[in-house]
PDB file of N, CA and C in Angstrom:
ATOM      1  N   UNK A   1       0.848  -1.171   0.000  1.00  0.00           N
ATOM      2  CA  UNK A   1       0.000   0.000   0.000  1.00  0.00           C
ATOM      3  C   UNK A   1       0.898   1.239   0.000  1.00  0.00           C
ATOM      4  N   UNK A   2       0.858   2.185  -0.746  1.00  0.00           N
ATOM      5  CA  UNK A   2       1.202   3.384  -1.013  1.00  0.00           C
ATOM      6  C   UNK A   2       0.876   4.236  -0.109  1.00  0.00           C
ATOM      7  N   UNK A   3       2.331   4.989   0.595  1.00  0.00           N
ATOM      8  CA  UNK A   3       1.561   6.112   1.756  1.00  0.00           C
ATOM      9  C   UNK A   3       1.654   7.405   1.117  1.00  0.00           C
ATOM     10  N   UNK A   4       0.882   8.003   1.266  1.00  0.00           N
ATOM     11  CA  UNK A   4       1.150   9.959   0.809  1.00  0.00           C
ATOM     12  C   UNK A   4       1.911  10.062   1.896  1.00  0.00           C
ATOM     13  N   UNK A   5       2.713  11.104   1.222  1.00  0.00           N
ATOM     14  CA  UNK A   5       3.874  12.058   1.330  1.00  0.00           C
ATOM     15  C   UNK A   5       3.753  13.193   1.213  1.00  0.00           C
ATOM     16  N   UNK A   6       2.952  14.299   1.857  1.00  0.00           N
ATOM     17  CA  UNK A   6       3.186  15.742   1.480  1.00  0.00           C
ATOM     18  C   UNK A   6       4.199  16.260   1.240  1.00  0.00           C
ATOM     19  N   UNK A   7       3.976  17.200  -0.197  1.00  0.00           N
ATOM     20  CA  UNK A   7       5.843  18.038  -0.046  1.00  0.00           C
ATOM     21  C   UNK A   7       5.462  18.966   1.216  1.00  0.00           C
ATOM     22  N   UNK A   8       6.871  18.661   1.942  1.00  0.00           N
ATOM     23  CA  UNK A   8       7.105  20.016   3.156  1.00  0.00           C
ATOM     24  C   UNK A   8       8.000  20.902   2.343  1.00  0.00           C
ATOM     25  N   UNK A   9       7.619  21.987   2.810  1.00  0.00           N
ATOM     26  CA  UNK A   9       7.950  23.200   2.804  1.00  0.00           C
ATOM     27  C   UNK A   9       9.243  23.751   3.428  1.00  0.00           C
ATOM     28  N   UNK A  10      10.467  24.176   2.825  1.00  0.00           N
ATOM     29  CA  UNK A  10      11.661  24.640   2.977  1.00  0.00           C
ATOM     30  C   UNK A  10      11.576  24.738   3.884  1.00  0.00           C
ATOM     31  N   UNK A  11      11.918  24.555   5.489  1.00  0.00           N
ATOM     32  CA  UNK A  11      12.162  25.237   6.379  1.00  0.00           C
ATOM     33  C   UNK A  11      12.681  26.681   6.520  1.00  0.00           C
ATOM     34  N   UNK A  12      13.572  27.509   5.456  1.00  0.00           N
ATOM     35  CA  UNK A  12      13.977  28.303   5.176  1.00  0.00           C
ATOM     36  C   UNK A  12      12.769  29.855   4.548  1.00  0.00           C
ATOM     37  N   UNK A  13      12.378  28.892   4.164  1.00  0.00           N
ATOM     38  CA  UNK A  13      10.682  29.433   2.662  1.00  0.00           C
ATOM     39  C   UNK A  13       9.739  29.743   4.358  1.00  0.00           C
ATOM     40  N   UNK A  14       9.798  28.679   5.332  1.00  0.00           N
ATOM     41  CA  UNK A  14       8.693  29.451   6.351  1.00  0.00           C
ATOM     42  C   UNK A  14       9.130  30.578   7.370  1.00  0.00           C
ATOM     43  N   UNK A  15      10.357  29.930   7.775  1.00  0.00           N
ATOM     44  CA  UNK A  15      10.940  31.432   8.274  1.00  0.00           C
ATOM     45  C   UNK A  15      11.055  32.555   7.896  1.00  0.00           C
ATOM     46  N   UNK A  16      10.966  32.713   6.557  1.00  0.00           N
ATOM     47  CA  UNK A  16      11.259  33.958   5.672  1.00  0.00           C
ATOM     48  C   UNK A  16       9.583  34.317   5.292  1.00  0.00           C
ATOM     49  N   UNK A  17       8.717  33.415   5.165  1.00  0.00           N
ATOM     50  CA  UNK A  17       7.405  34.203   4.753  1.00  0.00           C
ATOM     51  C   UNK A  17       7.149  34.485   6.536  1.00  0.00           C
ATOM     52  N   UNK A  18       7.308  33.470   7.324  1.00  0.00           N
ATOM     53  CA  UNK A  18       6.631  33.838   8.656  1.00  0.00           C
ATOM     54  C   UNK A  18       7.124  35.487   9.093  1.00  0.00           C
ATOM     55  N   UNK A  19       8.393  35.618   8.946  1.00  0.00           N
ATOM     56  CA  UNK A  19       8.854  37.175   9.017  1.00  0.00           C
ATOM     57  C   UNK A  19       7.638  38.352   8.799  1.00  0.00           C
ATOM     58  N   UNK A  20       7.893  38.099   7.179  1.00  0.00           N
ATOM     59  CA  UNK A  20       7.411  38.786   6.420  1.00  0.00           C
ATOM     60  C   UNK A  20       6.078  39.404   6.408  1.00  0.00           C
ATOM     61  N   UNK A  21       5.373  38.012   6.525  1.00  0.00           N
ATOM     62  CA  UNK A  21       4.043  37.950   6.836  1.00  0.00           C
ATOM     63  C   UNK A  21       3.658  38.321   8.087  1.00  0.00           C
ATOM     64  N   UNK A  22       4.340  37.790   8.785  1.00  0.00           N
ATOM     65  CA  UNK A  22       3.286  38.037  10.704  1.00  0.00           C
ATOM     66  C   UNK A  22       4.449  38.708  11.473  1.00  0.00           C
ATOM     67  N   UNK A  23       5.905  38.982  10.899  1.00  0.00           N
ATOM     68  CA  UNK A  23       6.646  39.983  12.139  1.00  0.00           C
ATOM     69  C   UNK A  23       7.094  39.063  12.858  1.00  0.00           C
ATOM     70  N   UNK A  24       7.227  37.747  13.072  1.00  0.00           N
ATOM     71  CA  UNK A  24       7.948  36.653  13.738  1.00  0.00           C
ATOM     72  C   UNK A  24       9.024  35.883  13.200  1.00  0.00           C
ATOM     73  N   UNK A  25      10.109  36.157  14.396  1.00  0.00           N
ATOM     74  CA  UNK A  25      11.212  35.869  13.645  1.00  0.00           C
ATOM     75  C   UNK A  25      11.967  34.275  14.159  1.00  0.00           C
ATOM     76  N   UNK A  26      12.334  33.428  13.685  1.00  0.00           N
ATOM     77  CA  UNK A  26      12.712  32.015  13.884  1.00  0.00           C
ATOM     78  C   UNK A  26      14.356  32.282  13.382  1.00  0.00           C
ATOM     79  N   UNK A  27      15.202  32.259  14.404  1.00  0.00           N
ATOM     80  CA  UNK A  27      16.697  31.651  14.230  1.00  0.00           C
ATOM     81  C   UNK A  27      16.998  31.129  15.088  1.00  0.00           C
ATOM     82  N   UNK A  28      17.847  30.538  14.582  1.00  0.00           N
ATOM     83  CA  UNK A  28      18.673  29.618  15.410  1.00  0.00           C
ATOM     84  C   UNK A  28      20.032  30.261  15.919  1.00  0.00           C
ATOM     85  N   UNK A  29      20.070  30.661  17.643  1.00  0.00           N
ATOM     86  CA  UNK A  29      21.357  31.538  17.906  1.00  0.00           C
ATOM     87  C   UNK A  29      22.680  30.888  17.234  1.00  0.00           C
ATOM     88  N   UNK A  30      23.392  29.722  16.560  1.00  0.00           N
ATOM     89  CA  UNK A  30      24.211  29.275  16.007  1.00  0.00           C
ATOM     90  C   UNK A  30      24.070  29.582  14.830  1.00  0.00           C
ATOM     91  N   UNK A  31      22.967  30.437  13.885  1.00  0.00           N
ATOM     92  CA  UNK A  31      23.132  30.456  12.634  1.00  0.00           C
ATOM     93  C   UNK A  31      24.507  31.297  11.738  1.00  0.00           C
ATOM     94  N   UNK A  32      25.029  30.148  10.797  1.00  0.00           N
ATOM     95  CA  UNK A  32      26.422  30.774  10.769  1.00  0.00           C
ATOM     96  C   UNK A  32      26.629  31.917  10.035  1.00  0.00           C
ATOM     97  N   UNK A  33      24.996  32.557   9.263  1.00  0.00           N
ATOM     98  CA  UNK A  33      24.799  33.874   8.384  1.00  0.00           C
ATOM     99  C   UNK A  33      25.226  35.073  10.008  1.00  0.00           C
ATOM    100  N   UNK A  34      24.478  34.822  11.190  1.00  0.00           N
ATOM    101  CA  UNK A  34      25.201  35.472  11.902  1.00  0.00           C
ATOM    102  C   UNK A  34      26.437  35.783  12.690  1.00  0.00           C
ATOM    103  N   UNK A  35      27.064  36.962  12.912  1.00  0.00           N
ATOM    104  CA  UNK A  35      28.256  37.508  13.253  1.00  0.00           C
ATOM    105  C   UNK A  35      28.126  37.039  14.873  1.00  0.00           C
ATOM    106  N   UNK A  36      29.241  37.182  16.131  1.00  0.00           N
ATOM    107  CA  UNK A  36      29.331  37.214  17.021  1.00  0.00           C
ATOM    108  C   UNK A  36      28.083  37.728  17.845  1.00  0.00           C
ATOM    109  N   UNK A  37      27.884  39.188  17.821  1.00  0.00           N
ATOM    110  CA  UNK A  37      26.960  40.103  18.152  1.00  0.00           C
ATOM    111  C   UNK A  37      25.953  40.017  18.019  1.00  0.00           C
ATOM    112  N   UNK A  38      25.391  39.780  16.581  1.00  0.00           N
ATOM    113  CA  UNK A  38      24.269  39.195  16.551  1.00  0.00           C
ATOM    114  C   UNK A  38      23.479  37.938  17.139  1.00  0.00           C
ATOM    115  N   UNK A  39      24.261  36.434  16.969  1.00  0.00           N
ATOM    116  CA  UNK A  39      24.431  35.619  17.764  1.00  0.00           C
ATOM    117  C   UNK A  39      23.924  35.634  19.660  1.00  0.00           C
ATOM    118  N   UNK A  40      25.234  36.401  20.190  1.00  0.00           N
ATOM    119  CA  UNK A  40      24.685  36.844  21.867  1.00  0.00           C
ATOM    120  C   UNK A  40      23.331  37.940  21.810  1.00  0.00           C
ATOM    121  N   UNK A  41      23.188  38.676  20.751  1.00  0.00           N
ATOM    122  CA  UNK A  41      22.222  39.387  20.953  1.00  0.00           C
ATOM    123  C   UNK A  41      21.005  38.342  20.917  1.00  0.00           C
ATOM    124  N   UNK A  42      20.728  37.233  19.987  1.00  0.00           N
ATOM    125  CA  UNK A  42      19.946  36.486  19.824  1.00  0.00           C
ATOM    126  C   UNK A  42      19.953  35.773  21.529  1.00  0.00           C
ATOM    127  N   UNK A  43      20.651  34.967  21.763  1.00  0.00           N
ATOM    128  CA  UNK A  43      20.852  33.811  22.889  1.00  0.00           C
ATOM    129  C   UNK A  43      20.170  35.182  24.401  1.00  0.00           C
ATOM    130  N   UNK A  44      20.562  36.171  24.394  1.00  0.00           N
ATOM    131  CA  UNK A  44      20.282  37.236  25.237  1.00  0.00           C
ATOM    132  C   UNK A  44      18.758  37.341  25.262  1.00  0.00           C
ATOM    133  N   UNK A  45      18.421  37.428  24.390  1.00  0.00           N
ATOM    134  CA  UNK A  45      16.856  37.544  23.940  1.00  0.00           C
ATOM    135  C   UNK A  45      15.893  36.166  24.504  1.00  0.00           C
ATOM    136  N   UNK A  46      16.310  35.561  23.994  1.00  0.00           N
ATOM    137  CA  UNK A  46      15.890  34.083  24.569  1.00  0.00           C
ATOM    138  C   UNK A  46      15.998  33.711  26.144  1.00  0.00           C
ATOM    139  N   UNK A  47      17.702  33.793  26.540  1.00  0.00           N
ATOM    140  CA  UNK A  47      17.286  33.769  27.945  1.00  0.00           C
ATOM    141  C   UNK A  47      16.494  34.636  28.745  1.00  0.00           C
ATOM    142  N   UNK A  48      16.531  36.162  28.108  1.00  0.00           N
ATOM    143  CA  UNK A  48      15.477  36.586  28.959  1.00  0.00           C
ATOM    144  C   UNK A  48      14.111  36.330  28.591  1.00  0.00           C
ATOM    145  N   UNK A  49      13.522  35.919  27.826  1.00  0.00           N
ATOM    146  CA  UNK A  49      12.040  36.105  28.009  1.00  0.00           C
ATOM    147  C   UNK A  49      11.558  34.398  27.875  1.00  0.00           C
ATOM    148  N   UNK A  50      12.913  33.406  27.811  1.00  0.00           N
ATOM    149  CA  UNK A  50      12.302  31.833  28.114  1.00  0.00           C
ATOM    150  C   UNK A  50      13.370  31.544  29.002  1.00  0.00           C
ATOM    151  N   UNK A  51      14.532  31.843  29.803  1.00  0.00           N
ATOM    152  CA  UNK A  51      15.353  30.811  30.495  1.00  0.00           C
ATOM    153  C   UNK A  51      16.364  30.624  29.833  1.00  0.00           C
ATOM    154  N   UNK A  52      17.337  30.289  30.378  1.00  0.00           N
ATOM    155  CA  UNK A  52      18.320  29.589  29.568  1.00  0.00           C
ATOM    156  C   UNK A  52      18.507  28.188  29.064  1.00  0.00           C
ATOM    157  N   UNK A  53      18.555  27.973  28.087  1.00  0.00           N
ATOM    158  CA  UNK A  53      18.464  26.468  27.507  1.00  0.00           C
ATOM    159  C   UNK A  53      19.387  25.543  27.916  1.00  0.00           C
ATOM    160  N   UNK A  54      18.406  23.883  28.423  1.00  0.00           N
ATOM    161  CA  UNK A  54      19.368  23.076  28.947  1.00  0.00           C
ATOM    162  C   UNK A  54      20.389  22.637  28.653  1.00  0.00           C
ATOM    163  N   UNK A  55      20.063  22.723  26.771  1.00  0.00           N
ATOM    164  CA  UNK A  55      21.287  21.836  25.924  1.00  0.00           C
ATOM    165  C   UNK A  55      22.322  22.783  25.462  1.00  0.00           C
ATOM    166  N   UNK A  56      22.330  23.930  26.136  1.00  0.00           N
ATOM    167  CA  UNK A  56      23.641  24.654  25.462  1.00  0.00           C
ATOM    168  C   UNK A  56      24.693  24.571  26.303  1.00  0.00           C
ATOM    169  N   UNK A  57      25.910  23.980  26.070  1.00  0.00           N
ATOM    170  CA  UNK A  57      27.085  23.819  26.742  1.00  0.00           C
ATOM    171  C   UNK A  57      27.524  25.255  27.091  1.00  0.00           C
ATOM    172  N   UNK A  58      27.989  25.148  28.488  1.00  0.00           N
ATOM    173  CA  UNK A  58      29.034  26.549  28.720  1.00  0.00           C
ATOM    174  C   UNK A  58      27.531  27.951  28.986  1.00  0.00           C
ATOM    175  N   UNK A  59      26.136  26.661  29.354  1.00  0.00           N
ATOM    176  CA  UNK A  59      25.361  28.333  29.640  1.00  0.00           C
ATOM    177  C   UNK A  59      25.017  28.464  30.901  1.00  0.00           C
ATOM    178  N   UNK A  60      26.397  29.380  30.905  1.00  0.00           N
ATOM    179  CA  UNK A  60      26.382  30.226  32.184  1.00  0.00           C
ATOM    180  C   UNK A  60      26.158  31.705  31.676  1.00  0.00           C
ATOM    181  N   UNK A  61      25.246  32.127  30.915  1.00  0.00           N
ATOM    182  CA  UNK A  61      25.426  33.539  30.328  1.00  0.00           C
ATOM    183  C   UNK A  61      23.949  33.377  30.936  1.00  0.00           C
ATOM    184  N   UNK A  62      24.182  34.587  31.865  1.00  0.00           N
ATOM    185  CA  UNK A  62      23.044  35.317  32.851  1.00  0.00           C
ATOM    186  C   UNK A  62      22.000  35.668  31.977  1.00  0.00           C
ATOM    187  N   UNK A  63      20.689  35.657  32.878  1.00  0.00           N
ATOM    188  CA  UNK A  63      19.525  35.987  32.048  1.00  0.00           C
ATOM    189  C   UNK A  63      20.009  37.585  32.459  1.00  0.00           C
ATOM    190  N   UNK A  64      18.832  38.692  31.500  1.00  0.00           N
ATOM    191  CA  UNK A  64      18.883  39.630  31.639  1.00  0.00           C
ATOM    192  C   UNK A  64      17.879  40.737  32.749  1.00  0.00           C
ATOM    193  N   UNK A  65      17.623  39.305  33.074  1.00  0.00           N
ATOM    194  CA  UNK A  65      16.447  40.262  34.193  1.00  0.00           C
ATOM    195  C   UNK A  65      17.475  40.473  35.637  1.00  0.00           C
ATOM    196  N   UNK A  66      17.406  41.714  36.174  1.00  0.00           N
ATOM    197  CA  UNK A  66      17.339  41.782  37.928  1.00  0.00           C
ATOM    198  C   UNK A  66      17.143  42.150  38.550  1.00  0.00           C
TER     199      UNK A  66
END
């Protein structure tokens, strides 16, 4: 028996319309299009308004609340 397969959609193609479209932005703080700065500015953002993530090695980088 034959299963359907939807084509999925670029992961890339939804981040970029989701932007576009609704003002929500999806990266990944390791993305290697970003510089240093950008990067901690991202991971900064995240720990403050979710925590700091369990699986990131070496996170000892303070949330921004105090």
């Amino acid at each position: 028996m034959a299963r359907f397969h939807a084509d999925r959609p670029d992961p890339e193609t939804v981040k970029r319309d989701g932007w576009q479209e609704t003002g929500i932005l999806a990266v990944h703080p390791d993305d290697a299009r970003l510089d240093f700065v950008e990067r901690e500015v991202i991971r900064r953002i995240g720990n403050r308004l979710y925590g700091a993530r369990v699986d990131m090695p070496g996170s000892n980088i303070r949330s921004l609340r105090r």
